[in-house]
PDB file of N, CA and C in Angstrom:
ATOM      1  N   UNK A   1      34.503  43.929 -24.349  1.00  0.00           N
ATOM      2  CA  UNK A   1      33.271  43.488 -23.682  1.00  0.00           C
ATOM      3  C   UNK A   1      32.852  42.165 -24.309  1.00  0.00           C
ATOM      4  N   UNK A   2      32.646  41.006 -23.138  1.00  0.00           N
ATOM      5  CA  UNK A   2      32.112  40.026 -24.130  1.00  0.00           C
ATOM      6  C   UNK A   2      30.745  39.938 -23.801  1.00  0.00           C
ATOM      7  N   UNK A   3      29.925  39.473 -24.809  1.00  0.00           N
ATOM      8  CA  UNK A   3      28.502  38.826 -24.960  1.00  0.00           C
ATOM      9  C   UNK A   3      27.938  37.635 -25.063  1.00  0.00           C
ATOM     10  N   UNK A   4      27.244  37.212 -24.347  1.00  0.00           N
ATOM     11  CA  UNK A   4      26.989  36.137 -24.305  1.00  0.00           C
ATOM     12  C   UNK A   4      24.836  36.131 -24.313  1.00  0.00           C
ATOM     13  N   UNK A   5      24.245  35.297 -25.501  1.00  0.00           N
ATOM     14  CA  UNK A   5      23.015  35.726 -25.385  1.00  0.00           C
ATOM     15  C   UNK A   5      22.274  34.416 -25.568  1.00  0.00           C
ATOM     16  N   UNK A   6      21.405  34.204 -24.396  1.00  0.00           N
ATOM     17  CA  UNK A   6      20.658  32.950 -23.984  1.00  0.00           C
ATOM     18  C   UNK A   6      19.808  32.322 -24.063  1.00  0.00           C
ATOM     19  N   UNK A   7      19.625  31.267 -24.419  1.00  0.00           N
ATOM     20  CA  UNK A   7      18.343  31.038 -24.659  1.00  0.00           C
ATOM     21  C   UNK A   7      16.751  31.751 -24.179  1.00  0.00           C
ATOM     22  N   UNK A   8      17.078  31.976 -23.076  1.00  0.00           N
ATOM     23  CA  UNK A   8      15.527  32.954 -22.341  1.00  0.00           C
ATOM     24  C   UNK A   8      15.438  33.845 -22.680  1.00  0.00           C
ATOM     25  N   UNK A   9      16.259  34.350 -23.733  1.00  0.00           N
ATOM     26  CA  UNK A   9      16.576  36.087 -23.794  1.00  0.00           C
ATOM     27  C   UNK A   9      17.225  36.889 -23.603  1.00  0.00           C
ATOM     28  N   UNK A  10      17.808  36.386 -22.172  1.00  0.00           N
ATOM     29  CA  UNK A  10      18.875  37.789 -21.301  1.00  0.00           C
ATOM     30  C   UNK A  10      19.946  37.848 -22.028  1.00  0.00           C
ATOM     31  N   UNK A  11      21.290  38.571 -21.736  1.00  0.00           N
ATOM     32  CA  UNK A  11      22.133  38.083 -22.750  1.00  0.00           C
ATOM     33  C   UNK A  11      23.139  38.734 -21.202  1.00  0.00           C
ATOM     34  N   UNK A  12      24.486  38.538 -21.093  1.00  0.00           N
ATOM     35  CA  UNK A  12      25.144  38.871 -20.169  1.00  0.00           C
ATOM     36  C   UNK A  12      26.864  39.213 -20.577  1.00  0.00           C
ATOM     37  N   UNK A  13      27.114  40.579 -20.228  1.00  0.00           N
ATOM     38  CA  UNK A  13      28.370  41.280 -20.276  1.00  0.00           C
ATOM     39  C   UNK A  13      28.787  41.834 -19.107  1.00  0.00           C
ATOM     40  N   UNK A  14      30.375  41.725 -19.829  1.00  0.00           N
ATOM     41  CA  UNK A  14      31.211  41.853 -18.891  1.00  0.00           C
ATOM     42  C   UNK A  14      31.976  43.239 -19.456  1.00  0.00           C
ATOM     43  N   UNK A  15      32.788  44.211 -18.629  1.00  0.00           N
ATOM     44  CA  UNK A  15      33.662  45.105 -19.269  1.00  0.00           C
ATOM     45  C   UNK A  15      34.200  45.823 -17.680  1.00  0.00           C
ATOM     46  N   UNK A  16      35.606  46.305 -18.565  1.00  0.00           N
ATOM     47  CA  UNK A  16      36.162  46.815 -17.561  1.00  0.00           C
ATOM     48  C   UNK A  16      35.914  47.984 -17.084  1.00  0.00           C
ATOM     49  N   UNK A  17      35.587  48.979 -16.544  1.00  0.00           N
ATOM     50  CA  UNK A  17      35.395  49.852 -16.604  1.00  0.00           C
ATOM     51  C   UNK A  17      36.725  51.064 -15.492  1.00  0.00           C
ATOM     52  N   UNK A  18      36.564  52.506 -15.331  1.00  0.00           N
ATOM     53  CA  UNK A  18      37.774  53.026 -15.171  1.00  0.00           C
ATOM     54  C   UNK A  18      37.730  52.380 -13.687  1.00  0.00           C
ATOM     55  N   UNK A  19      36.746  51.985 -12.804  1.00  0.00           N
ATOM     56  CA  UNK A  19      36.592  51.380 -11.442  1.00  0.00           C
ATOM     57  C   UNK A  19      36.697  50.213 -10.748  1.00  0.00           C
ATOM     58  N   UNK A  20      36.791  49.241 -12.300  1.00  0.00           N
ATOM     59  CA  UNK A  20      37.199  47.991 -11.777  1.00  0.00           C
ATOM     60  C   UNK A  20      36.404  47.648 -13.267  1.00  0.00           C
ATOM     61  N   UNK A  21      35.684  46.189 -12.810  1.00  0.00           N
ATOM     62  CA  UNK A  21      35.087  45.325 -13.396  1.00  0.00           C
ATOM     63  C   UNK A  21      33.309  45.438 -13.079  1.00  0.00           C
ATOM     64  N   UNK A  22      32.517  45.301 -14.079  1.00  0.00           N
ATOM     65  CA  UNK A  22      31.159  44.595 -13.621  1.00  0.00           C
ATOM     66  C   UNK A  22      30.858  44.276 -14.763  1.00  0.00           C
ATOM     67  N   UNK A  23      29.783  43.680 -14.341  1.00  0.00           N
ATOM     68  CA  UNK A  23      28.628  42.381 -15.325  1.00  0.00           C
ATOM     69  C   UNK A  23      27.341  43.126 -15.329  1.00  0.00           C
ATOM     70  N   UNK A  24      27.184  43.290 -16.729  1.00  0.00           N
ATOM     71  CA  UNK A  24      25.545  43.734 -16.487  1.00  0.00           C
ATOM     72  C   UNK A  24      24.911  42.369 -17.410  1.00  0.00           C
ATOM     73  N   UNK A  25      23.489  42.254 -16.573  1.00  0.00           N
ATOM     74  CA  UNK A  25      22.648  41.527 -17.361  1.00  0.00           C
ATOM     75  C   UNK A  25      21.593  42.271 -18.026  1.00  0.00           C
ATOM     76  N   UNK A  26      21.263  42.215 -19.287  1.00  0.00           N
ATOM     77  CA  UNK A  26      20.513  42.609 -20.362  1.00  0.00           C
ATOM     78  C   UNK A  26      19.384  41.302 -20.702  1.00  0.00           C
ATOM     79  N   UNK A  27      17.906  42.438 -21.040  1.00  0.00           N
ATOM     80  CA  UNK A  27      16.671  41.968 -20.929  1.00  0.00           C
ATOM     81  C   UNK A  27      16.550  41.486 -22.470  1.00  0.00           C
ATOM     82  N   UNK A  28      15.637  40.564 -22.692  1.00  0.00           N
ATOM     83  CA  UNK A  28      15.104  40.451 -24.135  1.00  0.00           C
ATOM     84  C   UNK A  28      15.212  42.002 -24.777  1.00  0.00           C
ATOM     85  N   UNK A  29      14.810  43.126 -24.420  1.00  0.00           N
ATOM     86  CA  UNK A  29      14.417  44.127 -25.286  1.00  0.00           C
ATOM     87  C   UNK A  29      15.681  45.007 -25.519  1.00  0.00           C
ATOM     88  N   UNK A  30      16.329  44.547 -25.109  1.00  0.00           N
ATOM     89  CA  UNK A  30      17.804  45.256 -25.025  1.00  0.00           C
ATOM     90  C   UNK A  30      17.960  46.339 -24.042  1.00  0.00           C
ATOM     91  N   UNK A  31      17.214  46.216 -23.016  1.00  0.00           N
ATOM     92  CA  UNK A  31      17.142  47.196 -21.805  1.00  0.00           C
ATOM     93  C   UNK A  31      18.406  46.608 -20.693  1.00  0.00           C
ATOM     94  N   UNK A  32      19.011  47.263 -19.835  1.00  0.00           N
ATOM     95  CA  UNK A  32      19.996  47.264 -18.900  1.00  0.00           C
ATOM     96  C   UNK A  32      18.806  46.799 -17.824  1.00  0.00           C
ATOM     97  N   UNK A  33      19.451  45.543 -17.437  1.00  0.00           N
ATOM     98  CA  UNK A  33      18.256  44.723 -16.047  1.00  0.00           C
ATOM     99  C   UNK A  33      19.033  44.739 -14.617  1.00  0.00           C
ATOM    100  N   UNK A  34      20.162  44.855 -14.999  1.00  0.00           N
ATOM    101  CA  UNK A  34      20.781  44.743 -13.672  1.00  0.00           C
ATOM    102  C   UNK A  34      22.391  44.801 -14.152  1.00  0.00           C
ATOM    103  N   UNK A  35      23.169  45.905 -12.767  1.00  0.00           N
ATOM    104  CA  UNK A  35      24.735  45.530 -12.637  1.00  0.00           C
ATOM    105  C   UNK A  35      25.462  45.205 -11.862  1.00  0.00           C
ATOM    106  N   UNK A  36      26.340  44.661 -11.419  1.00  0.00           N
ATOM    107  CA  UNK A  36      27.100  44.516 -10.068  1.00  0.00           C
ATOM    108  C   UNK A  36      28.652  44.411 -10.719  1.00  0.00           C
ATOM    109  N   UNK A  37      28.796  45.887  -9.650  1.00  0.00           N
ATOM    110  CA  UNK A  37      30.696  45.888 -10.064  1.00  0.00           C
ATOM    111  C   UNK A  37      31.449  44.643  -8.859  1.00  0.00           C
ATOM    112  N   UNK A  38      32.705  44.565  -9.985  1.00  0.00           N
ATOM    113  CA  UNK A  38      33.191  43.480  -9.255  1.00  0.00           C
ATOM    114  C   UNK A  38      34.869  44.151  -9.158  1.00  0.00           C
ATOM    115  N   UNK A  39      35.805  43.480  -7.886  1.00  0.00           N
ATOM    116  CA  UNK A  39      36.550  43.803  -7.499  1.00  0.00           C
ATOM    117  C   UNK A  39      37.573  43.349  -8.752  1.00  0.00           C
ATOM    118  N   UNK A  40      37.705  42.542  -9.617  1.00  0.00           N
ATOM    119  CA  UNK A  40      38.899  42.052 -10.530  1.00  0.00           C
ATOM    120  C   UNK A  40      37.899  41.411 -11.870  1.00  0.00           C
ATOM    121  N   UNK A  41      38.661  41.114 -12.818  1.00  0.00           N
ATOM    122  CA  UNK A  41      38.739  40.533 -14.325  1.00  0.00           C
ATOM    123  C   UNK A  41      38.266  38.923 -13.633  1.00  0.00           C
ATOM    124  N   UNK A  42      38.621  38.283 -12.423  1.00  0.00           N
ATOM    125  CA  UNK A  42      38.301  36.930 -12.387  1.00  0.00           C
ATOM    126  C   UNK A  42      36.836  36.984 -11.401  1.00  0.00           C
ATOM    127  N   UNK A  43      36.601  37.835 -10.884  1.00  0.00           N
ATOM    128  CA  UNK A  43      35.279  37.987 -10.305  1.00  0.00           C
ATOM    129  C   UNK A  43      34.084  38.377 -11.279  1.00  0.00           C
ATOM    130  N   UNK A  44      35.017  39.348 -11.932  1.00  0.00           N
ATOM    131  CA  UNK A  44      33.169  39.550 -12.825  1.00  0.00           C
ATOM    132  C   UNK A  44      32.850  38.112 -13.867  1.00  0.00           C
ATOM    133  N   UNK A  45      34.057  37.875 -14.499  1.00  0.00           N
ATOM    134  CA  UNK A  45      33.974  36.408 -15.386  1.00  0.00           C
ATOM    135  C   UNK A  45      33.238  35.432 -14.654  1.00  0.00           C
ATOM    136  N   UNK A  46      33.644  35.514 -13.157  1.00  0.00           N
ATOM    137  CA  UNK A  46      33.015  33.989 -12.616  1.00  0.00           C
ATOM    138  C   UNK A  46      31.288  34.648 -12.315  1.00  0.00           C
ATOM    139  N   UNK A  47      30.830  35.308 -12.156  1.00  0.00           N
ATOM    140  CA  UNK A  47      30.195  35.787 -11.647  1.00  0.00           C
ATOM    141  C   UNK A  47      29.440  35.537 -13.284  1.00  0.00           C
ATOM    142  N   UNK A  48      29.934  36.360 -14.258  1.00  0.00           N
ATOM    143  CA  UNK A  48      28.860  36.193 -15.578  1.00  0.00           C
ATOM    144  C   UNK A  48      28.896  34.988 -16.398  1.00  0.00           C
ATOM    145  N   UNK A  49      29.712  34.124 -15.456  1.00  0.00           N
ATOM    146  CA  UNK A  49      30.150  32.576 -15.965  1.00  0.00           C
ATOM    147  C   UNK A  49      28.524  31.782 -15.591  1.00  0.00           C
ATOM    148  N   UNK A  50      28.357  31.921 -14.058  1.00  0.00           N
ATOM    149  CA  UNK A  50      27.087  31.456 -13.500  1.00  0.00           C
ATOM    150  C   UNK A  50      25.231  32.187 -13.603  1.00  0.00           C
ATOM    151  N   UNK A  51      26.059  33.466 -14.432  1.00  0.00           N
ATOM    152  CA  UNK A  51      24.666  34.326 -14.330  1.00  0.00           C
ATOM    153  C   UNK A  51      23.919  33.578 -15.871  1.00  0.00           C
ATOM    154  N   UNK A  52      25.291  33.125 -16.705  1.00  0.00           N
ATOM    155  CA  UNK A  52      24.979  32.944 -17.853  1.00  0.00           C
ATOM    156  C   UNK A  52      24.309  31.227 -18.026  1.00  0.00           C
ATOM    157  N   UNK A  53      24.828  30.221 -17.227  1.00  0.00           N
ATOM    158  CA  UNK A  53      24.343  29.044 -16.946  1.00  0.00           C
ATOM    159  C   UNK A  53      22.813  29.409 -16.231  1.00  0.00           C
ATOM    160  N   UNK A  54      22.341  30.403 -15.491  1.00  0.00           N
ATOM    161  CA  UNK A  54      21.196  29.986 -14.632  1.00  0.00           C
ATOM    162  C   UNK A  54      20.505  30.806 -15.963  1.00  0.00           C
ATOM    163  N   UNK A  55      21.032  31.414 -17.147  1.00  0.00           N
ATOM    164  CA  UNK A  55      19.785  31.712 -18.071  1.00  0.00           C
ATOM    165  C   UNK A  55      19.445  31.255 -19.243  1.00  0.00           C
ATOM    166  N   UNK A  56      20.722  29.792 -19.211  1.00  0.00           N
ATOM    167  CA  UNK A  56      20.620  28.839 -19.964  1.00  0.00           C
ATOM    168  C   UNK A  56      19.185  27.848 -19.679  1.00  0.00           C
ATOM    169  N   UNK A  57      19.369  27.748 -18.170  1.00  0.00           N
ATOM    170  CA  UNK A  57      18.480  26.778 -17.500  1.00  0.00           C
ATOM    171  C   UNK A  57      17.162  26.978 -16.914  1.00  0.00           C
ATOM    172  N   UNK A  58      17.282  28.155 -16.721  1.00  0.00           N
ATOM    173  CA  UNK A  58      15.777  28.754 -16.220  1.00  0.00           C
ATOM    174  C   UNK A  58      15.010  29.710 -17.083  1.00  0.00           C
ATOM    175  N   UNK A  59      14.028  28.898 -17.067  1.00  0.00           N
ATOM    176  CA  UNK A  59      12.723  30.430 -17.826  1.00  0.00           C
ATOM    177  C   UNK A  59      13.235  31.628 -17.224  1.00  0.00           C
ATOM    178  N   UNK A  60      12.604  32.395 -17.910  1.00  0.00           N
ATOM    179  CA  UNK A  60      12.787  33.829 -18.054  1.00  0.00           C
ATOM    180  C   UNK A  60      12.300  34.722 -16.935  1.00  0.00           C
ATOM    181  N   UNK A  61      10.252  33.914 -16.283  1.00  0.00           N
ATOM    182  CA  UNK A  61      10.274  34.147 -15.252  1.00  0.00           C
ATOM    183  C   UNK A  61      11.096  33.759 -13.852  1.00  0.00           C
ATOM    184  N   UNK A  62      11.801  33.007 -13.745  1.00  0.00           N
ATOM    185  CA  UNK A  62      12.597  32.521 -12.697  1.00  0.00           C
ATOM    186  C   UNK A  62      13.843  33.009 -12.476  1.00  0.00           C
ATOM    187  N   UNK A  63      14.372  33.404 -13.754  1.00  0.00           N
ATOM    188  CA  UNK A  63      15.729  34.116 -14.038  1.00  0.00           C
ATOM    189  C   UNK A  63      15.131  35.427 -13.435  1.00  0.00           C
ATOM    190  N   UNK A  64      14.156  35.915 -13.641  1.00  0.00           N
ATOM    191  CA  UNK A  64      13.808  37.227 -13.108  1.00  0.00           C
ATOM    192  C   UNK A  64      13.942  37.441 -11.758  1.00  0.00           C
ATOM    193  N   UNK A  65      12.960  36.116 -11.196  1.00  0.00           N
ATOM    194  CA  UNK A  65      12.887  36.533 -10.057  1.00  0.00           C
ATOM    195  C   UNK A  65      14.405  35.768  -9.212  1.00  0.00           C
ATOM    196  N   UNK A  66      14.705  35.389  -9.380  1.00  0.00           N
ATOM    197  CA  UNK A  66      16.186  34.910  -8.827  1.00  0.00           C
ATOM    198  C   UNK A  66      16.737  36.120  -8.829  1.00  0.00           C
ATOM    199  N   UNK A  67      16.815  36.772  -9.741  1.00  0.00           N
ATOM    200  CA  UNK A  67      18.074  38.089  -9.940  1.00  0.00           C
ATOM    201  C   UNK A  67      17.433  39.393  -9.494  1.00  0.00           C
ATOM    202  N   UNK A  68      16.141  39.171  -9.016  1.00  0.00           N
ATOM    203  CA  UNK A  68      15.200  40.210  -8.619  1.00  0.00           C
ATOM    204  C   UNK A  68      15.006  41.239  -9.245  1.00  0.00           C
ATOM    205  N   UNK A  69      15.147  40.704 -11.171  1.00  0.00           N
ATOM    206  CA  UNK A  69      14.862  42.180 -11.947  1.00  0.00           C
ATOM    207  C   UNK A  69      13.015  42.187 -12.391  1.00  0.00           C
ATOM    208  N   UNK A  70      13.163  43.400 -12.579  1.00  0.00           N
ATOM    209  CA  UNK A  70      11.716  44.333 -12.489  1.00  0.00           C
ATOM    210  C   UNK A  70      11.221  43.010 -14.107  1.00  0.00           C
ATOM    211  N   UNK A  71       9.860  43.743 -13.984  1.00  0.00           N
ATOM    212  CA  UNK A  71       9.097  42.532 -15.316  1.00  0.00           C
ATOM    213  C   UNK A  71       9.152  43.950 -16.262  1.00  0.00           C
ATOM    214  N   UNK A  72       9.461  43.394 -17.650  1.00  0.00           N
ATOM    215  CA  UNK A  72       9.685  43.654 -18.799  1.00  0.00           C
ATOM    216  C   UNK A  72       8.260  44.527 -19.141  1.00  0.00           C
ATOM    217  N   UNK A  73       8.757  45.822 -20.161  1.00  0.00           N
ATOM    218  CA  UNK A  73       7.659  46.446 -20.138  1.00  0.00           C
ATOM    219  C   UNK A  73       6.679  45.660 -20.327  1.00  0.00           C
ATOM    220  N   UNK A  74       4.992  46.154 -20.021  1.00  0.00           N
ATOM    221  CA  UNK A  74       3.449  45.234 -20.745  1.00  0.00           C
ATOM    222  C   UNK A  74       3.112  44.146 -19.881  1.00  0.00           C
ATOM    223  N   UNK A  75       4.432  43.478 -19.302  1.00  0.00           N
ATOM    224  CA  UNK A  75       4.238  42.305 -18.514  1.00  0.00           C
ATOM    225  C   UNK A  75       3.189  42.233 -17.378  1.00  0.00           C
ATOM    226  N   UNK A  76       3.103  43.626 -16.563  1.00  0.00           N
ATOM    227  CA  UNK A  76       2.876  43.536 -15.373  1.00  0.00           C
ATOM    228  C   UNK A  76       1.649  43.215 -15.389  1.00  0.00           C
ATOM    229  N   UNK A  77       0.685  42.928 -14.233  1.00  0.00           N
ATOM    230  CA  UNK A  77      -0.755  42.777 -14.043  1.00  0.00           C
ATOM    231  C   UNK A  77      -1.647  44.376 -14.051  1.00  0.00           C
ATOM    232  N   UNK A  78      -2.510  44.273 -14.051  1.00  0.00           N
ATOM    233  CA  UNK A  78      -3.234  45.828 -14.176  1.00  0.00           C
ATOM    234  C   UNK A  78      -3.686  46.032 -12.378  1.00  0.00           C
TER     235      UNK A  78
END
C-alpha cells in the first residue's frame, strides 16, 4: 500500500485488494473519507496520482467538496 500525505491533511492510498484495485482517501483524523475500486494497478495509480495533486492544491474545504466527502467531525454548523 502506498501513502501519500498532503499538505491539507488528506493523505491518499492505494492497495490491491482480492477484487481488484482501489484508492481510498483519508481525512486529517485518520478516518476513511472515501473509496473507489478500480479495474487495474494503472487505474487506481492514475486516479490517486490526481486525487493527490488536487490535495496538494486545494484547501481542505474544496478538496471536500470536489470529492463530495462529509465535514470532519465538530465542523458542521448547529
Amino acid at each position: 500500500m502506498s501513502v501519500e500525505v498532503e499538505p491539507n491533511g488528506y493523505s491518499v492510498h492505494t492497495a490491491e485488494t482480492g477484487g481488484g484495485w482501489e484508492v481510498r482517501i483519508v481525512d486529517p483524523d485518520g478516518a476513511l473519507a472515501s473509496t473507489r475500486h478500480c479495474a487495474d494497478e494503472t487505474e487506481a495509480r492514475t486516479y490517486a496520482s490526481t486525487v493527490a495533486q488536487h490535495a496538494y492544491w486545494l484547501s481542505a474545504e474544496k478538496f471536500r467538496g470536489y470529492y463530495r466527502l462529509g465535514e470532519p467531525a465538530g465542523s458542521g454548523s448547529p
